[in-house]
N, C-alpha and C. Protein backbone atom coordinates (compact mmCIF):
# COMPACT_ATOMS: atom_id res chain seq x y z
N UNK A 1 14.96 77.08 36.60
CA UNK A 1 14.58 75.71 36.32
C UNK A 1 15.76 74.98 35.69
N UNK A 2 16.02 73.88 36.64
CA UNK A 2 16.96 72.78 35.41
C UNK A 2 16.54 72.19 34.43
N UNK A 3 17.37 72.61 33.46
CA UNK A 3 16.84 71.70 31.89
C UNK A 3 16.92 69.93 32.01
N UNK A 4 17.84 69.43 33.13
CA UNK A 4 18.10 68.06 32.98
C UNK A 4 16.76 67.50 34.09
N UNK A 5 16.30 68.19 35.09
CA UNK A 5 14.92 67.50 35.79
C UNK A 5 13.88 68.44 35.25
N UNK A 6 13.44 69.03 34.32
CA UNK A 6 12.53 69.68 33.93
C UNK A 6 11.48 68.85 33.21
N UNK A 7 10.43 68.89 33.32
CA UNK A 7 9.34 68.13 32.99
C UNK A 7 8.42 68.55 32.11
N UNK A 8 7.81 68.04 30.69
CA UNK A 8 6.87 69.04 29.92
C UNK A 8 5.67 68.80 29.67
N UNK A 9 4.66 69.32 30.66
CA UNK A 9 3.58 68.75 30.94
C UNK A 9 2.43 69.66 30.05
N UNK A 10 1.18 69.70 29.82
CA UNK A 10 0.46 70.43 29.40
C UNK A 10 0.05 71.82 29.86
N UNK A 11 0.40 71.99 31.52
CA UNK A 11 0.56 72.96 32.32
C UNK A 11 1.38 74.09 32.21
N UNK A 12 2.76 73.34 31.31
CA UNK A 12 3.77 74.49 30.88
C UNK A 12 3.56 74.55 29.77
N UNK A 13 3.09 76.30 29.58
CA UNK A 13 3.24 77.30 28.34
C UNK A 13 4.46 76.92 26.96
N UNK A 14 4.10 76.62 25.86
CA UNK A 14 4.78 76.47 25.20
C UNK A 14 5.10 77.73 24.18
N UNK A 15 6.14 78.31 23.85
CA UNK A 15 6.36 79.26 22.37
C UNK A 15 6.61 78.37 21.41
N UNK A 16 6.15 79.60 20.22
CA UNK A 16 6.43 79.02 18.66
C UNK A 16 7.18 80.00 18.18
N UNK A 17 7.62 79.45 17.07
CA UNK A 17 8.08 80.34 15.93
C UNK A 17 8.30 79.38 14.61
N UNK A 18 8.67 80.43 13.60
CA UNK A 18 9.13 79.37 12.37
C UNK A 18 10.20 80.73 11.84
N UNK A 19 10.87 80.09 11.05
CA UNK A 19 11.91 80.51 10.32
C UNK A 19 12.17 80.18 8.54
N UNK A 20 13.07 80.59 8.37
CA UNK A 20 13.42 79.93 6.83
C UNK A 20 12.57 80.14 6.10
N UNK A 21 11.99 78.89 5.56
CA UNK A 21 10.77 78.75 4.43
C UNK A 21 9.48 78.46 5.35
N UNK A 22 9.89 78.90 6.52
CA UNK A 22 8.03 79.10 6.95
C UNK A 22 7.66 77.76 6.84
N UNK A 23 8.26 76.44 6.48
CA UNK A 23 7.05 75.46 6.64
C UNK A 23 7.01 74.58 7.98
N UNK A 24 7.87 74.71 8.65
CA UNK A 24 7.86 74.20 9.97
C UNK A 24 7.77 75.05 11.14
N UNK A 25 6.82 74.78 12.24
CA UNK A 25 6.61 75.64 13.54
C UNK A 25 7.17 74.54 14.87
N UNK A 26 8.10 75.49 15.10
CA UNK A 26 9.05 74.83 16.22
C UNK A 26 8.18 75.37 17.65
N UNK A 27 8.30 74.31 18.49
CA UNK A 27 7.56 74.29 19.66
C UNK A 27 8.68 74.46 21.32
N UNK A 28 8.71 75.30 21.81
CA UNK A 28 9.98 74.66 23.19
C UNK A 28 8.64 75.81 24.22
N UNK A 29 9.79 75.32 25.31
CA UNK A 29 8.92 75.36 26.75
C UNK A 29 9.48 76.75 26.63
N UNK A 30 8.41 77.35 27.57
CA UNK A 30 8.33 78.63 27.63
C UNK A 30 9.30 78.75 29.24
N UNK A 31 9.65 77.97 30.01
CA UNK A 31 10.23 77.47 30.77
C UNK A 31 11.71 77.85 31.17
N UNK A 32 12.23 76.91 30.06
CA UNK A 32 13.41 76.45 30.08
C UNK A 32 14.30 76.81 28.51
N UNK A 33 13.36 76.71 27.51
CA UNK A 33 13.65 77.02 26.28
C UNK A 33 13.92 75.90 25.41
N UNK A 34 14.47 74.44 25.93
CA UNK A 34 14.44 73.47 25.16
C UNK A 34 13.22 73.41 24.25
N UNK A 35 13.53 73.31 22.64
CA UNK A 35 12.67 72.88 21.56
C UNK A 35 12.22 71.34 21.67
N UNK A 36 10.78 71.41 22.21
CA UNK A 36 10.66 69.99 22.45
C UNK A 36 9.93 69.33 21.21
N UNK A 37 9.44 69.65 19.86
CA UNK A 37 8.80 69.49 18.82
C UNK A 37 9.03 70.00 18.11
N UNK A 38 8.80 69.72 16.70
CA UNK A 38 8.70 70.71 15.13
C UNK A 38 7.17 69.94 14.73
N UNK A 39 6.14 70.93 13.93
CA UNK A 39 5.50 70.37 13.14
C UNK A 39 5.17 70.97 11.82
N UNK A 40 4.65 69.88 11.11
CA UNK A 40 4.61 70.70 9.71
C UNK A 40 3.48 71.46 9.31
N UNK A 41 3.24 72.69 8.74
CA UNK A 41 2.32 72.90 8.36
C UNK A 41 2.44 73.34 6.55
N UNK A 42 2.82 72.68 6.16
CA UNK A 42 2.84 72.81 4.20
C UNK A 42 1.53 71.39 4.20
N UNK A 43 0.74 71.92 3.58
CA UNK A 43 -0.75 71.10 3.10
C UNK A 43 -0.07 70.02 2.33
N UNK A 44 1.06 69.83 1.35
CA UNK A 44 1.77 69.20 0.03
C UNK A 44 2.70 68.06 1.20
N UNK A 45 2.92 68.44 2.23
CA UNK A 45 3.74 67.20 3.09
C UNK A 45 2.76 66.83 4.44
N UNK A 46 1.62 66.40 4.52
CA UNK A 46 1.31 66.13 5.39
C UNK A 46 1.71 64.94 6.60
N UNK A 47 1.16 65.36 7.89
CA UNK A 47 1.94 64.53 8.60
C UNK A 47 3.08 64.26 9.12
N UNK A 48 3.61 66.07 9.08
CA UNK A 48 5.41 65.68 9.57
C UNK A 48 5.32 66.15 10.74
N UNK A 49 6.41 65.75 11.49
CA UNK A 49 6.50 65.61 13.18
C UNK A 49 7.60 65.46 13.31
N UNK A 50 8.80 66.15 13.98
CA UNK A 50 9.56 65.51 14.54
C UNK A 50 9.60 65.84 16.26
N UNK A 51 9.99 64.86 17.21
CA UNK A 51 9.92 64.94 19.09
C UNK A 51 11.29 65.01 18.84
N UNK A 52 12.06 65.75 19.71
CA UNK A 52 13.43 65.70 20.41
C UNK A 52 13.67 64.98 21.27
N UNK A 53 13.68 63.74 20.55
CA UNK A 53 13.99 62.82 22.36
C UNK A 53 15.02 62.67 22.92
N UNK A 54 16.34 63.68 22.26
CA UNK A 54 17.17 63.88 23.39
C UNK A 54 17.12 64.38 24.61
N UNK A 55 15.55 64.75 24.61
CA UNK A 55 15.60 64.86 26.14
C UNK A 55 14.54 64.29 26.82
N UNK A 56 14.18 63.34 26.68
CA UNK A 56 13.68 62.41 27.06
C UNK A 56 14.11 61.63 27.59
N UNK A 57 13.49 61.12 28.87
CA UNK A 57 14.56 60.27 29.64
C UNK A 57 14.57 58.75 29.21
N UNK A 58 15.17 57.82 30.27
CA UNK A 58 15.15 55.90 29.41
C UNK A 58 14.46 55.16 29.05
N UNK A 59 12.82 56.01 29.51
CA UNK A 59 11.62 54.91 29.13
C UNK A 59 10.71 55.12 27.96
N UNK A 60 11.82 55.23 26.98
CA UNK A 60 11.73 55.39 25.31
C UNK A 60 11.21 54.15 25.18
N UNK A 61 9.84 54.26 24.69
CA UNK A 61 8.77 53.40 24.00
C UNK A 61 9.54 52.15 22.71
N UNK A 62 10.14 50.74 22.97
CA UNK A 62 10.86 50.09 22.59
C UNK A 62 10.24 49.84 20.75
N UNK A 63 9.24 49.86 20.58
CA UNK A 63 8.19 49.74 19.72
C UNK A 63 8.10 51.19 18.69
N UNK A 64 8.91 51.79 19.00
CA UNK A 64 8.25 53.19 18.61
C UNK A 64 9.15 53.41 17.27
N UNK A 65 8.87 53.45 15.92
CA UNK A 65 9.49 53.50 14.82
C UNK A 65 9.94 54.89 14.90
N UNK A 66 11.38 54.84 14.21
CA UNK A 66 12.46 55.91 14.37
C UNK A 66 13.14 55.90 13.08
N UNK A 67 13.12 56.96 11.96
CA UNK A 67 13.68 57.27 10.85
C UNK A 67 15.01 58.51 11.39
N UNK A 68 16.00 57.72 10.74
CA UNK A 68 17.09 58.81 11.04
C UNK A 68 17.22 59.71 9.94
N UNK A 69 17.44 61.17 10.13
CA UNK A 69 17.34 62.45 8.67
C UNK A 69 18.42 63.13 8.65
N UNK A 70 19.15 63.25 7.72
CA UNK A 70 20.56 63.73 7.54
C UNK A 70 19.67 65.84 7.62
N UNK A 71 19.38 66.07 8.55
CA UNK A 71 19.08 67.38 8.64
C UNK A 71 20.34 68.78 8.10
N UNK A 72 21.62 68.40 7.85
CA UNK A 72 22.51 69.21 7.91
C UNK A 72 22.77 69.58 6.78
N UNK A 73 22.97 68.23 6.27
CA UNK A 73 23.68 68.11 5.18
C UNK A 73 22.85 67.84 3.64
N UNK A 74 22.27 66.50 3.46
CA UNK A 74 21.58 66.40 2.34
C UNK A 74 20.33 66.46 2.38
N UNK A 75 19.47 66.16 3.68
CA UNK A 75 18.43 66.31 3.76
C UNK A 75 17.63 65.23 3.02
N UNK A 76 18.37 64.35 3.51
CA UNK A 76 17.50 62.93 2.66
C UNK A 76 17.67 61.67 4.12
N UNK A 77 16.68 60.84 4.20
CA UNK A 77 16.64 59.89 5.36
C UNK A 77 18.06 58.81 4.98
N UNK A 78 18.58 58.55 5.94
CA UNK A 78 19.45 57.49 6.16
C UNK A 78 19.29 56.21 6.05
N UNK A 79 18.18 55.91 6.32
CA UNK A 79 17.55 54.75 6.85
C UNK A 79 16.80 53.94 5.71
């Protein structure tokens, strides 16, 4: 399967795992392997989500609020 026309529909099998401190469960296609999600499961941060829309193609929802997160380094939002 190509990762650049690959499509992620409900049909394709997804894996998990988590790492580190266990509070995030990373989601990718069972497919191809691209991580297409993270979600949170710590009860104390509810509501975290992040989509990888780097791979998402151009018809990115214009409306759709987008916080940028220094993930590397300080771990504090940019924005």
């Amino acid at each position: 399967m190509d990762p650049q026309t690959a499509e992620l529909t409900a049909l394709v099998p997804q894996k998990t795992y988590m790492h580190g401190d266990r509070t995030l469960v990373f989601h990718r296609c069972s497919q191809c392997g691209i991580t297409t999600h993270w979600s949170g499961v710590d009860p104390a941060i509810p509501n975290r989500m992040k989509i990888n829309f780097t791979t998402a193609d151009e018809a990115f929802p214009a409306n759709l609020p987008v916080r940028h997160f220094d993930g590397a380094d300080s771990w504090e939002y940019l924005d």
